[in-house]
Protein backbone atom coordinates (compact mmCIF):
# COMPACT_ATOMS: atom_id res chain seq x y z
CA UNK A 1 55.08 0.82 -0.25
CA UNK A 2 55.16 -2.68 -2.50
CA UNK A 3 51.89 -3.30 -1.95
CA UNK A 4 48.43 -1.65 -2.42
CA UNK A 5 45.03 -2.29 -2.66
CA UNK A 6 42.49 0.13 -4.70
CA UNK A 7 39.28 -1.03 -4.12
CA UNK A 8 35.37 0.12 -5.13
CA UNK A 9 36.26 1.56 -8.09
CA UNK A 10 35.13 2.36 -11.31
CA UNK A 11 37.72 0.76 -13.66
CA UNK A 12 37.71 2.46 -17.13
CA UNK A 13 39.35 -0.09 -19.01
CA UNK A 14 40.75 1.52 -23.09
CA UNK A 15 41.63 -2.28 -23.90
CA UNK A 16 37.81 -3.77 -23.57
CA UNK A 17 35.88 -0.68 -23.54
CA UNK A 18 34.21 -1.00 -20.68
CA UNK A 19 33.46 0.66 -17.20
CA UNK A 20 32.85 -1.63 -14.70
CA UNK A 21 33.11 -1.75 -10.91
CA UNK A 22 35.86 -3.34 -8.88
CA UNK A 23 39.56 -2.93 -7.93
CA UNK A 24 42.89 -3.36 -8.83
CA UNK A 25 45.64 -4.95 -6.65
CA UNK A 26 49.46 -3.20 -6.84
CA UNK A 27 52.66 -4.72 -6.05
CA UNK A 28 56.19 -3.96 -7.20
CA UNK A 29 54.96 -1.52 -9.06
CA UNK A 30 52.23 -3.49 -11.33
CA UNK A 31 49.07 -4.37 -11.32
CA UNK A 32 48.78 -8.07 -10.14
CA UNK A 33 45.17 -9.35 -9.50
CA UNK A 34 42.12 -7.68 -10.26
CA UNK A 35 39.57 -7.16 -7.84
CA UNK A 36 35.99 -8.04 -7.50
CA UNK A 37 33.72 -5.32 -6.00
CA UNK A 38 33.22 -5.28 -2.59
CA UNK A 39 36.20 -7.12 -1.70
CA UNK A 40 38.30 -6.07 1.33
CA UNK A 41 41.58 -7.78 0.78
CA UNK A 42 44.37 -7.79 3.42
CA UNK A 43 47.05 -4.65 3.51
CA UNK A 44 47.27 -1.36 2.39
CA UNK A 45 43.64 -0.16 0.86
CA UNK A 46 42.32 2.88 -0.73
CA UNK A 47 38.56 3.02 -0.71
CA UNK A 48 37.62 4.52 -4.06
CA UNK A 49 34.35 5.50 -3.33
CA UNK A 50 32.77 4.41 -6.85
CA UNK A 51 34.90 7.22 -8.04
CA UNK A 52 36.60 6.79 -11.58
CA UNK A 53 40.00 4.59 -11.76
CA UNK A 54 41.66 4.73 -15.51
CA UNK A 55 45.33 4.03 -16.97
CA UNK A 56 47.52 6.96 -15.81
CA UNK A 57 47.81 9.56 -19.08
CA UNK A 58 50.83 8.94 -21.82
CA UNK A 59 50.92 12.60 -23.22
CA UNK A 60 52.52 13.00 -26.43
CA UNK A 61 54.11 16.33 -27.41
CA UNK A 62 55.03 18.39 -23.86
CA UNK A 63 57.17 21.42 -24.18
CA UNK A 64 59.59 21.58 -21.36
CA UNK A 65 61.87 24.67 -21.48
CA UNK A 66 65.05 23.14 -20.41
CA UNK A 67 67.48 23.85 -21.59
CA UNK A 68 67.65 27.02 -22.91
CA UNK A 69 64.40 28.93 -21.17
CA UNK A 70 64.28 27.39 -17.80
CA UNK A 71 62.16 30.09 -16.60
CA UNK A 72 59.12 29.41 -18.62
CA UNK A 73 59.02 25.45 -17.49
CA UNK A 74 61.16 23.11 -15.73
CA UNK A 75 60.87 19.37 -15.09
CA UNK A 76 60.28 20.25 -11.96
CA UNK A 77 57.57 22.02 -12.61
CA UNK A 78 56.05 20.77 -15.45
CA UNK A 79 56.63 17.41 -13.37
CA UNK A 80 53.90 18.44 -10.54
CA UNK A 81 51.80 19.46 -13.48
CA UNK A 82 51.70 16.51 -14.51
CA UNK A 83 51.05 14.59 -11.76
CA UNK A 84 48.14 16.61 -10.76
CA UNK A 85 46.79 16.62 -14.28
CA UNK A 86 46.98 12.34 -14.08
CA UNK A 87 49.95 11.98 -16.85
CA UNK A 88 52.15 9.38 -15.40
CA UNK A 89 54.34 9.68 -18.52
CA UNK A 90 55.10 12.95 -20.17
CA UNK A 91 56.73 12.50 -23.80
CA UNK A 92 59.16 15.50 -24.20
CA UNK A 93 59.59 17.81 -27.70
CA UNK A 94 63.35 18.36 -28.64
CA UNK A 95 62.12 22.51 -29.42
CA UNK A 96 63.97 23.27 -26.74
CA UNK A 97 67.34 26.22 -26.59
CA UNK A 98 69.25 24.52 -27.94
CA UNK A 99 67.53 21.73 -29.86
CA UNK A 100 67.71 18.23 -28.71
CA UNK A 101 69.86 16.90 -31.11
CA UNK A 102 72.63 15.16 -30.28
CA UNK A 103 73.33 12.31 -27.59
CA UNK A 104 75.03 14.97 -24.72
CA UNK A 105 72.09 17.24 -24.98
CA UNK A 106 70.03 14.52 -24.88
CA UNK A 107 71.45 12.75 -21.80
CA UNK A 108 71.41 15.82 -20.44
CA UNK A 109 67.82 16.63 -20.11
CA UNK A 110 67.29 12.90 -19.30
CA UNK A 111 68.77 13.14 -16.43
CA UNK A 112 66.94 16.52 -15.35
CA UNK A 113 63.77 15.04 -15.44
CA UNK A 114 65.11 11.83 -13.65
CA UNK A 115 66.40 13.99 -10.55
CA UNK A 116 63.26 16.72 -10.85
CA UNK A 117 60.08 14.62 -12.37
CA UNK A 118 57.70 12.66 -9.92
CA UNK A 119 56.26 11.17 -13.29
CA UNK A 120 57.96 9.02 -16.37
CA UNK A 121 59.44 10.89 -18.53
CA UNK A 122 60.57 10.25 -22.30
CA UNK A 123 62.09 11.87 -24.71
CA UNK A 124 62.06 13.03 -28.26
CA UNK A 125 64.87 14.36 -29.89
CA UNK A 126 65.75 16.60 -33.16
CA UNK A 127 65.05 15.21 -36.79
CA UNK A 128 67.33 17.47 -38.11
CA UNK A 129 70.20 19.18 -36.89
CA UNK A 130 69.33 22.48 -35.15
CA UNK A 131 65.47 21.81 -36.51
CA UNK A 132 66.44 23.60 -39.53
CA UNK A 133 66.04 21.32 -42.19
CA UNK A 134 68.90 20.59 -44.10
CA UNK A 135 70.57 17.61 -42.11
CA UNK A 136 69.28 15.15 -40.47
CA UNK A 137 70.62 13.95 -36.54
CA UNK A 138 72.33 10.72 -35.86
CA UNK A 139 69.34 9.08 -35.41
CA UNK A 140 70.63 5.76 -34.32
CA UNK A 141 73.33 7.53 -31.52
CA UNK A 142 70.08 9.08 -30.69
CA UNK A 143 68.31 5.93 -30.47
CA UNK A 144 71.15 4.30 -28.51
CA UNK A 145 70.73 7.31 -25.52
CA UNK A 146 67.20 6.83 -25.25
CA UNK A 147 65.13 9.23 -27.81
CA UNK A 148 61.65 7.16 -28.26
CA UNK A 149 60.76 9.11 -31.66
CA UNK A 150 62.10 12.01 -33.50
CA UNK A 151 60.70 15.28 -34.87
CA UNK A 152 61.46 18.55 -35.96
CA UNK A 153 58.01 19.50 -33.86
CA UNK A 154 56.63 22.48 -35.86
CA UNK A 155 59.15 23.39 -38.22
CA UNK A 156 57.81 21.46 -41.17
CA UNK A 157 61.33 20.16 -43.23
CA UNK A 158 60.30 21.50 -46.62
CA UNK A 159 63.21 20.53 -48.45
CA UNK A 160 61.55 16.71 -50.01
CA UNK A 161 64.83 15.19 -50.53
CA UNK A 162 65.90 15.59 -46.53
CA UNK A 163 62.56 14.74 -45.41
CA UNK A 164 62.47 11.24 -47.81
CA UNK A 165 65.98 10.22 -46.61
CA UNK A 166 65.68 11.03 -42.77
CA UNK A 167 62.42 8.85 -43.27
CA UNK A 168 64.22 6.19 -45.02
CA UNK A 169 66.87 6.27 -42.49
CA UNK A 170 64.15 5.82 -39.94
CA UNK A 171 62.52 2.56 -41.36
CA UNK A 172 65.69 1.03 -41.44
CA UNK A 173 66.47 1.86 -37.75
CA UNK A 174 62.60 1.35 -37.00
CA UNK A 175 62.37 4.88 -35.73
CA UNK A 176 58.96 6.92 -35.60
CA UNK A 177 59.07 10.07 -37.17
CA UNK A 178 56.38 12.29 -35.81
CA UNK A 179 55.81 15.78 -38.08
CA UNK A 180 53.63 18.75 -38.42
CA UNK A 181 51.51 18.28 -40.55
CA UNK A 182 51.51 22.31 -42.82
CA UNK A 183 52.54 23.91 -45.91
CA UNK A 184 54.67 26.48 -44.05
CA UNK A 185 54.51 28.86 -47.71
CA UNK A 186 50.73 28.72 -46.85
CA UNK A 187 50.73 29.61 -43.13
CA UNK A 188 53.33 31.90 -42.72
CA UNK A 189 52.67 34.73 -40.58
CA UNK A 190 49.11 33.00 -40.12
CA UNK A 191 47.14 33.61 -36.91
CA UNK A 192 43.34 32.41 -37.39
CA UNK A 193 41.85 30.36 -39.39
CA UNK A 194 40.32 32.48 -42.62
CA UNK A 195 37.01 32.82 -42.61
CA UNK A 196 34.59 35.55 -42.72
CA UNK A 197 35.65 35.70 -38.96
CA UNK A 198 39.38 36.37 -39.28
CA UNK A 199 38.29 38.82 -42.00
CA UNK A 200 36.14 40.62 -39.44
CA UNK A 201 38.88 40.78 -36.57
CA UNK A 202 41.35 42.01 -39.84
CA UNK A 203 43.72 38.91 -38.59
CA UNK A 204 45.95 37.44 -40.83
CA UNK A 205 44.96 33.84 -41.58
CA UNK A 206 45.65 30.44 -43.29
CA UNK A 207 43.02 27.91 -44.91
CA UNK A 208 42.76 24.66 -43.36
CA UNK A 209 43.86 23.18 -46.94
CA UNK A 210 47.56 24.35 -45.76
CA UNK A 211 47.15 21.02 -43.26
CA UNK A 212 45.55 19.14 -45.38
CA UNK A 213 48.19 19.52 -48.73
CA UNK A 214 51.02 19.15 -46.03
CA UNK A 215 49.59 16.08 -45.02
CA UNK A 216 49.63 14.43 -48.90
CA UNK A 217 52.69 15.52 -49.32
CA UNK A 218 53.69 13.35 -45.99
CA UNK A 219 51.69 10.37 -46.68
CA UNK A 220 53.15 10.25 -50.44
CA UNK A 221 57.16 10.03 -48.72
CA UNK A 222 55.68 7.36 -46.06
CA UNK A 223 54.07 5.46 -49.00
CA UNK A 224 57.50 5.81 -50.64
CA UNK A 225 60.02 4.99 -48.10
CA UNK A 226 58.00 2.87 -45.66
CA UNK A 227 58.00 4.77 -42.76
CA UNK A 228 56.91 4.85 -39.07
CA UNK A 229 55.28 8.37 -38.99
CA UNK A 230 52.89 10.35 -36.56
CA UNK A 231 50.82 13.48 -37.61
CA UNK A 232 51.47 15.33 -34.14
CA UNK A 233 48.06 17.43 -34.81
CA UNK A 234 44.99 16.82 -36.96
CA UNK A 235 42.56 19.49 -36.96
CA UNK A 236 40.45 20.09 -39.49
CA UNK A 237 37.95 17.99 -41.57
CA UNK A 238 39.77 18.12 -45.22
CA UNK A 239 42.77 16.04 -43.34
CA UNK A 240 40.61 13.18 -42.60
CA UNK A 241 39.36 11.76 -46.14
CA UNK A 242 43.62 10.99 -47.49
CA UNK A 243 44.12 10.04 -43.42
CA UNK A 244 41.59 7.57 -43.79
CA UNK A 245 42.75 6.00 -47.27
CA UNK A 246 46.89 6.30 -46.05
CA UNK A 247 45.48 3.87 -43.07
CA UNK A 248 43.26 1.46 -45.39
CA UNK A 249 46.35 0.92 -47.82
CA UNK A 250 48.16 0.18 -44.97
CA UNK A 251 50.80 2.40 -44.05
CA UNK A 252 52.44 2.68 -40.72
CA UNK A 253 50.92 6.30 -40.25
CA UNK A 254 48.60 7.44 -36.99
CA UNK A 255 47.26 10.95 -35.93
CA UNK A 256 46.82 13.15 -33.32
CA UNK A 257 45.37 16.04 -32.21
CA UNK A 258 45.62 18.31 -29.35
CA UNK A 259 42.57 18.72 -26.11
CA UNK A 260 42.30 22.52 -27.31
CA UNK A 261 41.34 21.84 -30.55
CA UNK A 262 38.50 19.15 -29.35
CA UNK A 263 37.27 21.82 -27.13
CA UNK A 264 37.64 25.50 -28.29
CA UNK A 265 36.72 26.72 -31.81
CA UNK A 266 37.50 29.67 -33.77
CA UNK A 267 34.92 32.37 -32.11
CA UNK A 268 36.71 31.98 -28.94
CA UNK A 269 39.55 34.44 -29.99
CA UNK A 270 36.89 36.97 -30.62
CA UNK A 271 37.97 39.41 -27.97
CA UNK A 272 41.82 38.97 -29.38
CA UNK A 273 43.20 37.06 -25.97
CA UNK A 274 45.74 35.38 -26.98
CA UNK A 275 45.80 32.77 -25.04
CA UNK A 276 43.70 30.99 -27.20
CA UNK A 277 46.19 31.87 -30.05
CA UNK A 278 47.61 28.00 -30.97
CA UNK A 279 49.40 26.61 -33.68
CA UNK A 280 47.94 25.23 -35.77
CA UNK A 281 44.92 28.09 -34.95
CA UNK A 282 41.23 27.22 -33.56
CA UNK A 283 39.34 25.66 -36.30
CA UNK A 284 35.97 26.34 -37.31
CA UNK A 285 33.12 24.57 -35.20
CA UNK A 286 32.03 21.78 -38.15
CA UNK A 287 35.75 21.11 -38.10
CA UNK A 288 35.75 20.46 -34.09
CA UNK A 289 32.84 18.35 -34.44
CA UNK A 290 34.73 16.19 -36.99
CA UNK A 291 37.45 15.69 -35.49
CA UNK A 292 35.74 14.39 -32.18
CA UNK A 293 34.02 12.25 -34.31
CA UNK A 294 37.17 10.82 -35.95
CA UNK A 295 38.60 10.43 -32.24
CA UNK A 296 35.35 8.27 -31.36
CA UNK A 297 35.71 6.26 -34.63
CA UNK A 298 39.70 5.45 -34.13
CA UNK A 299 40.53 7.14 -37.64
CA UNK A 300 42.32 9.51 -35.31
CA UNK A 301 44.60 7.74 -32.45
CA UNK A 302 45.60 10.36 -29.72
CA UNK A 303 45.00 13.13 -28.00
CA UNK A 304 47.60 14.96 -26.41
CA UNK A 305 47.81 17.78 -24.21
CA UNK A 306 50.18 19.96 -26.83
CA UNK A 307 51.54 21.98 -23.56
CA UNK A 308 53.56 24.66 -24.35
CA UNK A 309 54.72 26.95 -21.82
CA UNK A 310 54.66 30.90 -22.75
CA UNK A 311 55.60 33.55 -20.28
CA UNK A 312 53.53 36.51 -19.56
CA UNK A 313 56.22 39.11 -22.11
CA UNK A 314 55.61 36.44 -25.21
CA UNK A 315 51.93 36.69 -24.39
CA UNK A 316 51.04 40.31 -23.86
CA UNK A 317 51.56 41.14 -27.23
CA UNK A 318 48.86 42.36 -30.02
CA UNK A 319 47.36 38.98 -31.23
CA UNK A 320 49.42 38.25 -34.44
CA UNK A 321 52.85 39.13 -32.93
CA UNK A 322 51.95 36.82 -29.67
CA UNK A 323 53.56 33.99 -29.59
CA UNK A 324 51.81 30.22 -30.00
CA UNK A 325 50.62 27.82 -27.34
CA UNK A 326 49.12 27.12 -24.14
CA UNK A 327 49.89 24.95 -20.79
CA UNK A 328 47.55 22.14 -21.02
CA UNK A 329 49.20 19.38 -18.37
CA UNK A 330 46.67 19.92 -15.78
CA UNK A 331 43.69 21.11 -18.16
CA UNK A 332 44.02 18.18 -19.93
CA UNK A 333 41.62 15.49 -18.32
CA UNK A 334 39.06 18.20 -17.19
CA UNK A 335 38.63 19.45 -20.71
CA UNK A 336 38.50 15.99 -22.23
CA UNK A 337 35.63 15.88 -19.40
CA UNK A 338 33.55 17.76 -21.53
CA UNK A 339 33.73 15.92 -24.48
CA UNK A 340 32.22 12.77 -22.50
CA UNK A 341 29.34 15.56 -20.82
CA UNK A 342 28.42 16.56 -23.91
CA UNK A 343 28.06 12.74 -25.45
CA UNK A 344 30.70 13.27 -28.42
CA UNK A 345 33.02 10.53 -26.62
CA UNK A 346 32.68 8.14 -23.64
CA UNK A 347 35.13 7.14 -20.84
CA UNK A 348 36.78 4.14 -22.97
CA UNK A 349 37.30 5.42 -25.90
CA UNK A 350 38.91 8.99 -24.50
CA UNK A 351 41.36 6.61 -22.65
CA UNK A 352 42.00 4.61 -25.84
CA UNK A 353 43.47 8.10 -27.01
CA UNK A 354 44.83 9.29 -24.11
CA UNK A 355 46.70 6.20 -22.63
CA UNK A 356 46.53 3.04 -24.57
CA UNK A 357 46.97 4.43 -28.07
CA UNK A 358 49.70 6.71 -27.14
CA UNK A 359 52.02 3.84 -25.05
CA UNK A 360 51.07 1.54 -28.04
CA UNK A 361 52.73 3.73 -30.37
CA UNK A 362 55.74 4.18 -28.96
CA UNK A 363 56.35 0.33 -27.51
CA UNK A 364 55.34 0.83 -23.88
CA UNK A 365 53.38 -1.51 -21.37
CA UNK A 366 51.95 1.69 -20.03
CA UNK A 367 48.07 2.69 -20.88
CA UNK A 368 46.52 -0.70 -19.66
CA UNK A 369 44.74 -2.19 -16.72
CA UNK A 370 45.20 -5.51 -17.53
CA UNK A 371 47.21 -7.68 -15.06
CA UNK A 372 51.04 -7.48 -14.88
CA UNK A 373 51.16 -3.49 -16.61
CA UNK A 374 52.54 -0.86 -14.70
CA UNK A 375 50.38 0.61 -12.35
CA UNK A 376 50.80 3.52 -13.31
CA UNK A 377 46.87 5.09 -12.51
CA UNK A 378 44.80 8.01 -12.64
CA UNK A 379 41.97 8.28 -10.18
CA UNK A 380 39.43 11.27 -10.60
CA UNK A 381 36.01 12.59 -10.44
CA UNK A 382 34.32 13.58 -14.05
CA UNK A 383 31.62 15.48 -12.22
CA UNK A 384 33.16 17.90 -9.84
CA UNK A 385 32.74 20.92 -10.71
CA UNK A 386 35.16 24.10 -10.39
CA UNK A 387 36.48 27.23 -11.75
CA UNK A 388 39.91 27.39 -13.38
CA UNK A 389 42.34 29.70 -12.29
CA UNK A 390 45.61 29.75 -13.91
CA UNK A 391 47.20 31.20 -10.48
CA UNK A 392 46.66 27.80 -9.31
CA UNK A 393 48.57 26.10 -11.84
CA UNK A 394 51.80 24.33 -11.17
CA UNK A 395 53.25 25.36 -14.24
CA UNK A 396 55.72 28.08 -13.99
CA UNK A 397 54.09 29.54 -17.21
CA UNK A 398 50.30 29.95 -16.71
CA UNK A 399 48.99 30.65 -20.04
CA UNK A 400 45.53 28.46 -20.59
CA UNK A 401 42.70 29.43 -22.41
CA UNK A 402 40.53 28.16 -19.77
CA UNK A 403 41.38 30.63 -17.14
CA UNK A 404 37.87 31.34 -15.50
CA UNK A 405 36.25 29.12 -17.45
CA UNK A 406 33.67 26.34 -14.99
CA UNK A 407 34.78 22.98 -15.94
CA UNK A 408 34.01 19.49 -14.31
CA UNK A 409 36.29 16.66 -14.14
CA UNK A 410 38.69 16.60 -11.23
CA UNK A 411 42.08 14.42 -10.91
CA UNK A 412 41.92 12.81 -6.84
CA UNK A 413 45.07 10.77 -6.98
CA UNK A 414 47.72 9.87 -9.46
CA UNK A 415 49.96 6.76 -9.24
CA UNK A 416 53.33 5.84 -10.91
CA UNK A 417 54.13 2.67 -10.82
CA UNK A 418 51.62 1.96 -7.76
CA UNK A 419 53.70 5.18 -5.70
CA UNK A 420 51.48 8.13 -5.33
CA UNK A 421 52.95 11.04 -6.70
CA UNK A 422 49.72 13.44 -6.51
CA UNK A 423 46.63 13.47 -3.71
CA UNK A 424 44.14 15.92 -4.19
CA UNK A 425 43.61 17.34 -0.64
């Protein structure tokens, strides 16, 4: 189909801010005309029903297993996910077995997700070779075969001098560097967040000022080298106050954080499940709080979906020898539902995070619904309610915190480049 009409919407616009009622009109794959409310315009229509319409998710930071572990997530899977979840463009970590980290491996698991992936897909590759630390990739080959940014995800490079030359190497190719913002000596072998909490539940944990001194040391190399650089997760209040003053002495640094730290806090890994054992771990309430409120004011730019895939073996494990993470593809816009319920963030603004901020960062025309972008659309319900199950999950690997948990905020239809790729039956 070249042509399609979405009509009697609500259009959640991240550019203006605004919800407002109407339609967009598709063809070739972008958005061509917008359309006034009411109108019934000759060809293919959808009848929105007043239900939401919204740029189509750019999520930051996926974990998909190939190669290496193929049996925890594939782009095949983590594809439908995806789609069903409204990301029309997943943006891929190089963690992988091996490490994305040189141009074959890289090609590689571009072409998987072509052949496999219903949605975009874009890659990140290794900053250093192996993610170990001690020399960086060929950044620019990397460049060349497609990598949009590069990181060692969270393996924080700790030896300064690497770190400051793969970042200098960067600004002269104009390559972002996205990092983890930690002091690994810190929180090693951490799995809560200490407090009289952790100290209660006798789990071994790290203070949030382990994120916050990894994140001066970071700013200090971007202020010295000039650097395009992304903090992949914010999530604690002490990071915001140097965030804030890196930004107003203009330095080419944003944040992000992930949905599970918006939305879950500390006291929800009171009966030890460890699916709700993250890296870095849940965060104290107050520091929830202020990090939705940094999200509302802009001081922090995206929110990603983190997903990382765990099978059932790396999960049924005493709490501190589990291993990190949780699927989040298809949690993602229901959970950020609750943020706008409970009044810490409207419509706009999550989409500013979610879609526009993200395909700004990285150069793409994604993220928008102004005329001539991609139409590349999520259309979905913020009120229907429902009860997770992780069975239902297209992920191969089904570990989410919010299994059982009653959410509202359901995904009807996803588009990719005006083709549906997901209809909610």
């Amino acid at each position: 189909m070249t042509e399609l009409n979405l009509i009697n919407a609500r259009l959640v616009d991240p550019e203006t801010g605004t919800v407002s009622k109407g339609g967009v009109r598709v063809k070739d794959g972008r958005i061509v005309e917008h359309l006034p409310y009411g109108a019934r315009p000759s060809g293919p229509c959808v009848d929105c029903d007043l239900k939401y319409l919204a740029p189509g998710i750019v999520d930051i930071g996926v974990k998909v297993c190939e190669p290496g572990e193929r049996h925890k997530e594939s782009y095949g899977s983590a594809g439908l996910a995806a789609a069903a979840g409204g990301v029309t463009t997943m943006v891929t970590r190089p963690d992988t077995t091996p490490a994305i980290d040189s141009p074959e491996t890289l090609e590689f698991v571009t072409r998987r997700a072509n052949e496999a992936a219903p949605v975009n897909v874009l890659v990140m590759a290794a900053l250093t070779k192996g993610r170990a630390g001690r020399e960086m990739t060929e950044i620019g080959f990397l460049m060349d075969a497609g990598a949009v940014a590069f990181t060692d995800c969270d393996r924080v490079v700790t030896d300064t001098k690497v770190f400051s030359r793969a970042l200098s190497y960067a600004q002269g190719l104009g390559a972002l560097v996205i990092a983890h913002p930690q002091d690994p000596g810190l929180s090693r072998g951490a799995a809560a967040t200490s407090g009289k909490f952790a100290s209660l539940r006798g789990l071994p944990a790290v203070s949030p000022m382990a994120e916050r001194m990894g994140l001066d040391r970071d700013i200090a190399l971007v202020e010295m080298t000039g650097a395009r650089y992304h903090a992949d997760q914010i999530t604690c209040a002490r990071a915001l106050p140097p965030l804030a003053r890196a930004k107003a002495n203009g330095l080419d640094i944003t944040a992000g954080t992930s949905i599970h730290h918006l939305t879950l806090n500390a006291l929800d890994v009171a009966d030890y499940r460890t699916f709700f054992k993250l890296k870095p771990p849940l965060r104290d309430e107050q520091d929830r709080l202020a990090i939705a409120d940094a999200v509302k004011s802009g001081l922090i730019d995206i929110i990603s979906s983190m997903h990382t895939p765990q099978d059932e073996e790396s999960k049924r494990l005493p709490f501190e020898e589990a291993a990190s993470g949780a699927v989040a593809l298809e949690t993602l816009l229901p959970a950020a539902m609750q943020l706008y319920h409970a009044d810490l963030i409207d419509l706009p603004t999550l989409w500013r995070a979610m879609a526009l901020n993200p395909a700004k960062r990285l150069g793409l025309e994604s993220g928008r619904l102004s005329i001539g972008a991609p139409a590349d659309l999520v259309l979905f319900d913020p009120d229907a309610p429902f009860l997770m199950d992780r069975a239902a999950l297209r992920s191969k690997s089904q570990n989410t915190p919010f299994d059982g948990a009653r959410m509202q905020g359901r995904v009807l239809a996803t588009y990719v480049a005006g083709r549906c790729v997901y209809e909610r039956s």
